[in-house]
N, C-alpha and C. Protein backbone atom coordinates (compact mmCIF):
# COMPACT_ATOMS: atom_id res chain seq x y z
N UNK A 1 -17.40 27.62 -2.91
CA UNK A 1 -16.72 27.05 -4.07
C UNK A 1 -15.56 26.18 -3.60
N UNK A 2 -15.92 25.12 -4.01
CA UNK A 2 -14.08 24.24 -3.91
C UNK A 2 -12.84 24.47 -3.51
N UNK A 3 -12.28 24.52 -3.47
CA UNK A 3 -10.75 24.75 -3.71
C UNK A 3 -10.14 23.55 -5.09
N UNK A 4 -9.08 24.41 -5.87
CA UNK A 4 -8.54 24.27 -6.96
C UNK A 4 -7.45 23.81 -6.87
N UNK A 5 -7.00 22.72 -5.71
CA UNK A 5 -5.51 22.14 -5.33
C UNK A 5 -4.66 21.64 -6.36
N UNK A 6 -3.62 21.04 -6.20
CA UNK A 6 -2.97 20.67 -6.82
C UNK A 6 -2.18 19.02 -5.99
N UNK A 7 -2.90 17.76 -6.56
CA UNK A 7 -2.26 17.25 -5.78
C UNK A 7 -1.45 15.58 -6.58
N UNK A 8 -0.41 15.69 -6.31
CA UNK A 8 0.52 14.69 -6.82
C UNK A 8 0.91 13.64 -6.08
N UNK A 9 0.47 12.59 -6.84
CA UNK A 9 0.09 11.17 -6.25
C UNK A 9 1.65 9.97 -7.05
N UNK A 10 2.70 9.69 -6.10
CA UNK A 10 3.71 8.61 -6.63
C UNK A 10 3.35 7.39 -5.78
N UNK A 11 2.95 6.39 -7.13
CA UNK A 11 2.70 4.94 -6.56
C UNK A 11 3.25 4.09 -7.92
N UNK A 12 3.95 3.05 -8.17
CA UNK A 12 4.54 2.39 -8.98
C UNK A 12 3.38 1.47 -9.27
N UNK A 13 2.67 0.85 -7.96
CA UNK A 13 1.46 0.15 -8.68
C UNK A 13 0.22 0.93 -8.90
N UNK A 14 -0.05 0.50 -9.97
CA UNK A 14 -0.95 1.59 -10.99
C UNK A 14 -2.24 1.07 -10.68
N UNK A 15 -2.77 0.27 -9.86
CA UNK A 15 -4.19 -0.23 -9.12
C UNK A 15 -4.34 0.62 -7.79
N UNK A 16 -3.01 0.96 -7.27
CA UNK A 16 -3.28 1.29 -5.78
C UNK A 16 -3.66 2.70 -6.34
N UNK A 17 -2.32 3.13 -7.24
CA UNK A 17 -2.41 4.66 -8.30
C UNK A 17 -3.86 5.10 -8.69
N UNK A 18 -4.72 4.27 -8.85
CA UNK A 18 -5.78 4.85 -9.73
C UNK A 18 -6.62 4.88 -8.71
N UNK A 19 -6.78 4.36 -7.47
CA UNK A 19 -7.76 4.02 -6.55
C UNK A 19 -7.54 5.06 -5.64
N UNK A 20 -6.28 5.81 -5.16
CA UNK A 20 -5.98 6.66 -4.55
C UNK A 20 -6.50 8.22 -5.50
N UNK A 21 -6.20 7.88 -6.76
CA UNK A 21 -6.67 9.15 -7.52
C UNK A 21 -8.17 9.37 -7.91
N UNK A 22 -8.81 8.37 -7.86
CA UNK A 22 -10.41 8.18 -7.47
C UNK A 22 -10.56 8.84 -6.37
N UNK A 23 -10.07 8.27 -5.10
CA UNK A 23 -10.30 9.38 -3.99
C UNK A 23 -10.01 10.68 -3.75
N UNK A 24 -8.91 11.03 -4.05
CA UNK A 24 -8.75 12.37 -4.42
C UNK A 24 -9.47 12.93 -5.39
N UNK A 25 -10.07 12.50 -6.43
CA UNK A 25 -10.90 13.18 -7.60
C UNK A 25 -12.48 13.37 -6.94
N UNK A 26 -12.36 12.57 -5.72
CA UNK A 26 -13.84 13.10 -4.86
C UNK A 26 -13.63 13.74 -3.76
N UNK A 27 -12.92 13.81 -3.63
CA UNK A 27 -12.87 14.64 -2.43
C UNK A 27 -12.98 15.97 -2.65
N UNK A 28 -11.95 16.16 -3.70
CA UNK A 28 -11.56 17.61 -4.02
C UNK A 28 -12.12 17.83 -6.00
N UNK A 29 -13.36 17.82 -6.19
CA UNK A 29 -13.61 17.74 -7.10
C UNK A 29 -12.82 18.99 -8.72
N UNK A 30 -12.28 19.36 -7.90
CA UNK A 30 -11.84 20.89 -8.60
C UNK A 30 -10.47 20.50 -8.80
N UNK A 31 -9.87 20.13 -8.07
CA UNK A 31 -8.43 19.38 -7.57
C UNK A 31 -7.33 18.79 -9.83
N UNK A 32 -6.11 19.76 -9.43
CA UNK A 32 -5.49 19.00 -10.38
C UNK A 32 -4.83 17.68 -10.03
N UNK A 33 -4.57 16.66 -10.41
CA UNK A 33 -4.52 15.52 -9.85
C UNK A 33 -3.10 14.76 -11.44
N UNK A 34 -1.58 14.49 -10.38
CA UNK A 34 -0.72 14.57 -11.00
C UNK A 34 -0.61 13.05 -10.85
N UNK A 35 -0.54 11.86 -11.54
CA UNK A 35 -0.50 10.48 -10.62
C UNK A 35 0.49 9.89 -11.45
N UNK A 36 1.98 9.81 -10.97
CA UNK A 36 2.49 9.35 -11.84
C UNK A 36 3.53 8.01 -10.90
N UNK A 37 4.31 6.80 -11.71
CA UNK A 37 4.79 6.13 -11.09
C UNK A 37 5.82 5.89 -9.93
N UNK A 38 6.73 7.07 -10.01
CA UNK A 38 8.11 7.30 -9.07
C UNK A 38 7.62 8.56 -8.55
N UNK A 39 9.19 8.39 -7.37
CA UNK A 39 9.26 9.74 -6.80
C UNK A 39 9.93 10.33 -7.78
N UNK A 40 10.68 10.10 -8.40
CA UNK A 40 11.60 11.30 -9.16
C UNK A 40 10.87 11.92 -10.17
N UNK A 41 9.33 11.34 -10.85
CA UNK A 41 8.75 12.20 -11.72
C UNK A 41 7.90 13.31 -10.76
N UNK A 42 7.55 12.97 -9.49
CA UNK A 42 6.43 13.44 -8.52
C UNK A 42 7.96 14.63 -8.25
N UNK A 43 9.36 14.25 -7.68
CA UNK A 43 9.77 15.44 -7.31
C UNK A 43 10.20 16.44 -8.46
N UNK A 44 9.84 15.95 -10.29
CA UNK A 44 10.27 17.09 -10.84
C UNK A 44 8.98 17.94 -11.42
N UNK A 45 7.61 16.95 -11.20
CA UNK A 45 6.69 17.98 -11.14
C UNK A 45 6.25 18.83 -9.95
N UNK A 46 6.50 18.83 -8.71
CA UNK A 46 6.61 19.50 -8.04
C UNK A 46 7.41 20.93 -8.13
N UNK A 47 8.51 20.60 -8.49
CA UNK A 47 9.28 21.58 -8.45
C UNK A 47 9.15 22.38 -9.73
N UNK A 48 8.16 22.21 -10.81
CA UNK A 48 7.40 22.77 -12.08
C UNK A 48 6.32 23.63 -11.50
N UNK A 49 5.96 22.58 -10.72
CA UNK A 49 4.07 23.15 -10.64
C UNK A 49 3.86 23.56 -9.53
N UNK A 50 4.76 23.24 -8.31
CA UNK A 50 4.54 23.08 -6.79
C UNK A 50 3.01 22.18 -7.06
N UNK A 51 2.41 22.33 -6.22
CA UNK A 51 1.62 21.29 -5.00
C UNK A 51 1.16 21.39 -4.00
N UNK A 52 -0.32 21.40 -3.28
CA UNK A 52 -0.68 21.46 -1.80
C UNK A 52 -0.67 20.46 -1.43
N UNK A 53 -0.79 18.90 -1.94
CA UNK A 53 -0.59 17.61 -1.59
C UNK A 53 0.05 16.96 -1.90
N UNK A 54 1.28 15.85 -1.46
CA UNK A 54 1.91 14.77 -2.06
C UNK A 54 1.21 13.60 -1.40
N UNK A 55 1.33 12.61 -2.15
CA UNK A 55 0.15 11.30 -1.95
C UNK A 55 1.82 10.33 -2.23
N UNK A 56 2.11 9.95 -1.10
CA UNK A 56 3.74 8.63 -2.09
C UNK A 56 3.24 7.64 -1.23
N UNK A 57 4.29 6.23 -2.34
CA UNK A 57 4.22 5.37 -1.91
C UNK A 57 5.76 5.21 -1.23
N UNK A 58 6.59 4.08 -0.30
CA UNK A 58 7.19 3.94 0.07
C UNK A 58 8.19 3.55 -0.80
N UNK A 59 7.68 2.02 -1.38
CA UNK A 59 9.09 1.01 -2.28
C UNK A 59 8.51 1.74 -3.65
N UNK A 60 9.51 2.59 -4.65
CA UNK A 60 9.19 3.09 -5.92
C UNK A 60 10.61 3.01 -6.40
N UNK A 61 10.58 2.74 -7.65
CA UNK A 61 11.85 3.06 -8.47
C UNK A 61 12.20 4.04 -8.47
N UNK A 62 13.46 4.38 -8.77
CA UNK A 62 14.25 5.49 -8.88
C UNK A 62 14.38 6.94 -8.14
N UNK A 63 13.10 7.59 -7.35
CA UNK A 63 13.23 7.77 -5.76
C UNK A 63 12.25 7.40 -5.62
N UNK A 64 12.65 6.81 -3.92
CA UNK A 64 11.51 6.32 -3.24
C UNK A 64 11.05 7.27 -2.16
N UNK A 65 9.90 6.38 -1.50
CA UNK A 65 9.06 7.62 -0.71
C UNK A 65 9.90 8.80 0.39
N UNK A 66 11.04 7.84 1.35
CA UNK A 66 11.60 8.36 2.21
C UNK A 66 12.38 9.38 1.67
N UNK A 67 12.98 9.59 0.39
CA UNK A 67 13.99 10.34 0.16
C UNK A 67 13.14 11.63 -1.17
N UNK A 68 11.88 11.22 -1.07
CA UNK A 68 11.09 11.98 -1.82
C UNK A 68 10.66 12.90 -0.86
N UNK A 69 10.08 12.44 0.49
CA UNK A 69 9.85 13.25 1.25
C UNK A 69 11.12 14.25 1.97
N UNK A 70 12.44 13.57 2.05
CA UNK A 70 13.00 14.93 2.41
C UNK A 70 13.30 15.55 1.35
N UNK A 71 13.72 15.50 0.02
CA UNK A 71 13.30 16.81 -1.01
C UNK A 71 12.84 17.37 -0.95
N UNK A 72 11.20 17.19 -0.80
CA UNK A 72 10.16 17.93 -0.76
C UNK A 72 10.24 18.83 0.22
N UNK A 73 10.80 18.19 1.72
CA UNK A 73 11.24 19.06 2.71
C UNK A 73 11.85 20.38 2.96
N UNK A 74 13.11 19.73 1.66
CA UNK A 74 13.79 21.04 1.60
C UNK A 74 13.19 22.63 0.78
N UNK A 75 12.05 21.63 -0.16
CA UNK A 75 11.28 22.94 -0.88
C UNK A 75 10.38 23.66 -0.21
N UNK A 76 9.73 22.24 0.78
CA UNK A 76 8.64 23.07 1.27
C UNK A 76 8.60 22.32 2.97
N UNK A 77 8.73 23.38 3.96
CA UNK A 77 8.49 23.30 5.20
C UNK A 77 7.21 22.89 5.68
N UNK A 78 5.74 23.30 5.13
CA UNK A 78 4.54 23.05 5.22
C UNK A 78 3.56 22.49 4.44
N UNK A 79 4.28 21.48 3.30
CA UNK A 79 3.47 20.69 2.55
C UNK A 79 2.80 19.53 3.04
N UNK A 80 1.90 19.22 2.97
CA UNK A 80 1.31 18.22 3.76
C UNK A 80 1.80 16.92 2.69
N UNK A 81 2.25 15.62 3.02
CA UNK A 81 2.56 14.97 2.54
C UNK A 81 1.73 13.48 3.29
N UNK A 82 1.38 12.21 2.82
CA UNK A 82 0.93 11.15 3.33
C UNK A 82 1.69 10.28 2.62
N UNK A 83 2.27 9.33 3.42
CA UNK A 83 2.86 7.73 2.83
C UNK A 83 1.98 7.10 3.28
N UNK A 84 2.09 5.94 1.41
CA UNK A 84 1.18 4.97 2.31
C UNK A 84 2.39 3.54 2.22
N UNK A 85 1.69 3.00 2.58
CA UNK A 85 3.01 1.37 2.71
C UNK A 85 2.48 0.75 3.87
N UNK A 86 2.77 -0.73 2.46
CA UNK A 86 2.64 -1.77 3.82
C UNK A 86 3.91 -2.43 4.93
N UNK A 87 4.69 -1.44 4.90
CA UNK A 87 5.52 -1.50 5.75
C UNK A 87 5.47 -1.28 6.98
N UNK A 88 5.28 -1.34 8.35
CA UNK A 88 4.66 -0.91 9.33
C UNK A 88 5.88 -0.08 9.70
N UNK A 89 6.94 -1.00 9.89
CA UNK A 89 8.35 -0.55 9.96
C UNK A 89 8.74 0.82 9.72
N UNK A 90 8.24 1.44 8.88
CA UNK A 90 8.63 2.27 7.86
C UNK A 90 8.11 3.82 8.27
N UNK A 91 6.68 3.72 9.28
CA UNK A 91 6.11 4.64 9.49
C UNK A 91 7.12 6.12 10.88
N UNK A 92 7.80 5.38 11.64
CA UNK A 92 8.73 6.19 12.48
C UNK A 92 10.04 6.98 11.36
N UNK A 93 10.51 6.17 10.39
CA UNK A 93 11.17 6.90 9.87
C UNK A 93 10.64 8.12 9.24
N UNK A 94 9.52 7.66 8.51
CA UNK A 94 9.07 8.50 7.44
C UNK A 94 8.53 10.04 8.25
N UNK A 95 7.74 9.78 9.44
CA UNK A 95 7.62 10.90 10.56
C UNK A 95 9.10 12.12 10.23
N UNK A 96 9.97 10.83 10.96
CA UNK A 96 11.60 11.92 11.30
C UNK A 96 11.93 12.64 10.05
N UNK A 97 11.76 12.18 9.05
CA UNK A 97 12.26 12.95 7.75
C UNK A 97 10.74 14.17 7.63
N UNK A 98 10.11 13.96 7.73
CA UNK A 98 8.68 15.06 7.29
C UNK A 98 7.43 14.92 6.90
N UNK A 99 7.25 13.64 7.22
CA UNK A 99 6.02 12.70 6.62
C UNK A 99 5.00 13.27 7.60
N UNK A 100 3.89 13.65 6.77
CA UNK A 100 2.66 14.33 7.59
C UNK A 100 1.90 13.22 8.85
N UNK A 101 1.54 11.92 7.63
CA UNK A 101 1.04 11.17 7.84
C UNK A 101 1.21 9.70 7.22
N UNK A 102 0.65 9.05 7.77
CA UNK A 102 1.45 7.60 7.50
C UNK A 102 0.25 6.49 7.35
N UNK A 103 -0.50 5.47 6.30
CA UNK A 103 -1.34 5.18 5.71
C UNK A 103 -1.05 3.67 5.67
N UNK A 104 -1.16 2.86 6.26
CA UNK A 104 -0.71 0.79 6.34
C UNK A 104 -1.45 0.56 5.74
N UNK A 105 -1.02 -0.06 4.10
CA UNK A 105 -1.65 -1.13 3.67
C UNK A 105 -2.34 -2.60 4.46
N UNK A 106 -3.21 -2.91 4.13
CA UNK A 106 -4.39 -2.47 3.45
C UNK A 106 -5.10 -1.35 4.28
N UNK A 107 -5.85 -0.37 3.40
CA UNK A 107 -6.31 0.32 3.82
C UNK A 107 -7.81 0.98 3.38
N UNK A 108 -8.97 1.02 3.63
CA UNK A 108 -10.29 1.32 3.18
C UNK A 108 -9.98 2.73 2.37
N UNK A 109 -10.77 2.97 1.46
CA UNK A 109 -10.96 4.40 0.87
C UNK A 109 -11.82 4.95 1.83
N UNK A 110 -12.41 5.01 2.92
CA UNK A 110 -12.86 5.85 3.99
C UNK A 110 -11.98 6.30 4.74
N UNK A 111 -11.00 5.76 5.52
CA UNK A 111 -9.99 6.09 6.11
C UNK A 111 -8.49 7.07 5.12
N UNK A 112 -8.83 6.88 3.76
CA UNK A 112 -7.60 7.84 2.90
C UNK A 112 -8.33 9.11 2.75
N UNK A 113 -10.04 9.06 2.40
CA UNK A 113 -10.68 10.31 2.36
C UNK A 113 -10.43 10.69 3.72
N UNK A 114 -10.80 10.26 4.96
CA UNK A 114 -10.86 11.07 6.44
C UNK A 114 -9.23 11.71 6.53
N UNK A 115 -8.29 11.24 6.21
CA UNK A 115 -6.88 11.62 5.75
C UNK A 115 -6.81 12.93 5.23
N UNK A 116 -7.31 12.60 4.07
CA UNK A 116 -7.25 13.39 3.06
C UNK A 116 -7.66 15.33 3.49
N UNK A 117 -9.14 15.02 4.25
CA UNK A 117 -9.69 16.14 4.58
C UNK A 117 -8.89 16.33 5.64
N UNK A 118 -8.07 15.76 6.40
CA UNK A 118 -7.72 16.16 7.89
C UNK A 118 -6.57 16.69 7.43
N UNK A 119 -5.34 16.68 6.65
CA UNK A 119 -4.75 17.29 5.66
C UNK A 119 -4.39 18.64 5.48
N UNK A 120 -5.74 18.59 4.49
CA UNK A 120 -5.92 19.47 3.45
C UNK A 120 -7.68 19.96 3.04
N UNK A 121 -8.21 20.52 3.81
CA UNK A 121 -9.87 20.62 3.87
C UNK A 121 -10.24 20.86 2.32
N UNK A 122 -11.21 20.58 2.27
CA UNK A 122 -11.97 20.39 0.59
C UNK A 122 -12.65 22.29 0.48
């Protein structure tokens, strides 16, 4: 049987948003799937619902990825978290703060599923 995750997806653009939550809705067919625009709605449903996955984007209104991920840090030591961004720049910081994994735009939906499972197994 599946597993019944819980996984919360912050992306401001709502194309990358829906395409990332497509992949997650196959991967993990059982999977609750939270997809909302900022970090600050992703860090107050977290801290409602908790979460086995955070899915962020980097540049978001009102928090962004880097400072979403050390929140999350402080809640949770072993949450698996992935940024994605086309920032290349961006990927050493996001490591130092707690970033699982790190995702460069553009990027195939084969390579976010192989992510995805390496993660967090289905």
């Amino acid at each position: 049987m599946p597993a019944a995750y819980h996984v919360i997806i912050a992306d401001d653009d709502a194309a990358i948003r829906t395409l990332v939550t497509r992949v997650v809705a196959r991967t993990y067919p059982c999977a609750t799937i939270s997809a909302v625009p900022d970090g600050l709605t992703a860090l107050d449903i977290y801290r409602q619902q908790a979460g086995n996955l955070v899915i962020t984007n980097h540049d978001m209104p009102l928090l962004g990825g880097l400072r979403l991920i050390e929140e999350l840090r402080t809640l949770s030591a072993t949450l698996p978290i992935i940024m994605i961004t086309g920032q290349p720049n961006i990927a050493a910081r996001a490591r130092a703060v707690g970033c699982t994994y790190v995702l460069l735009k553009p990027f195939s939906i084969f390579q976010l599923a192989e992510i995805l499972i390496s993660v967090l197994p289905p």
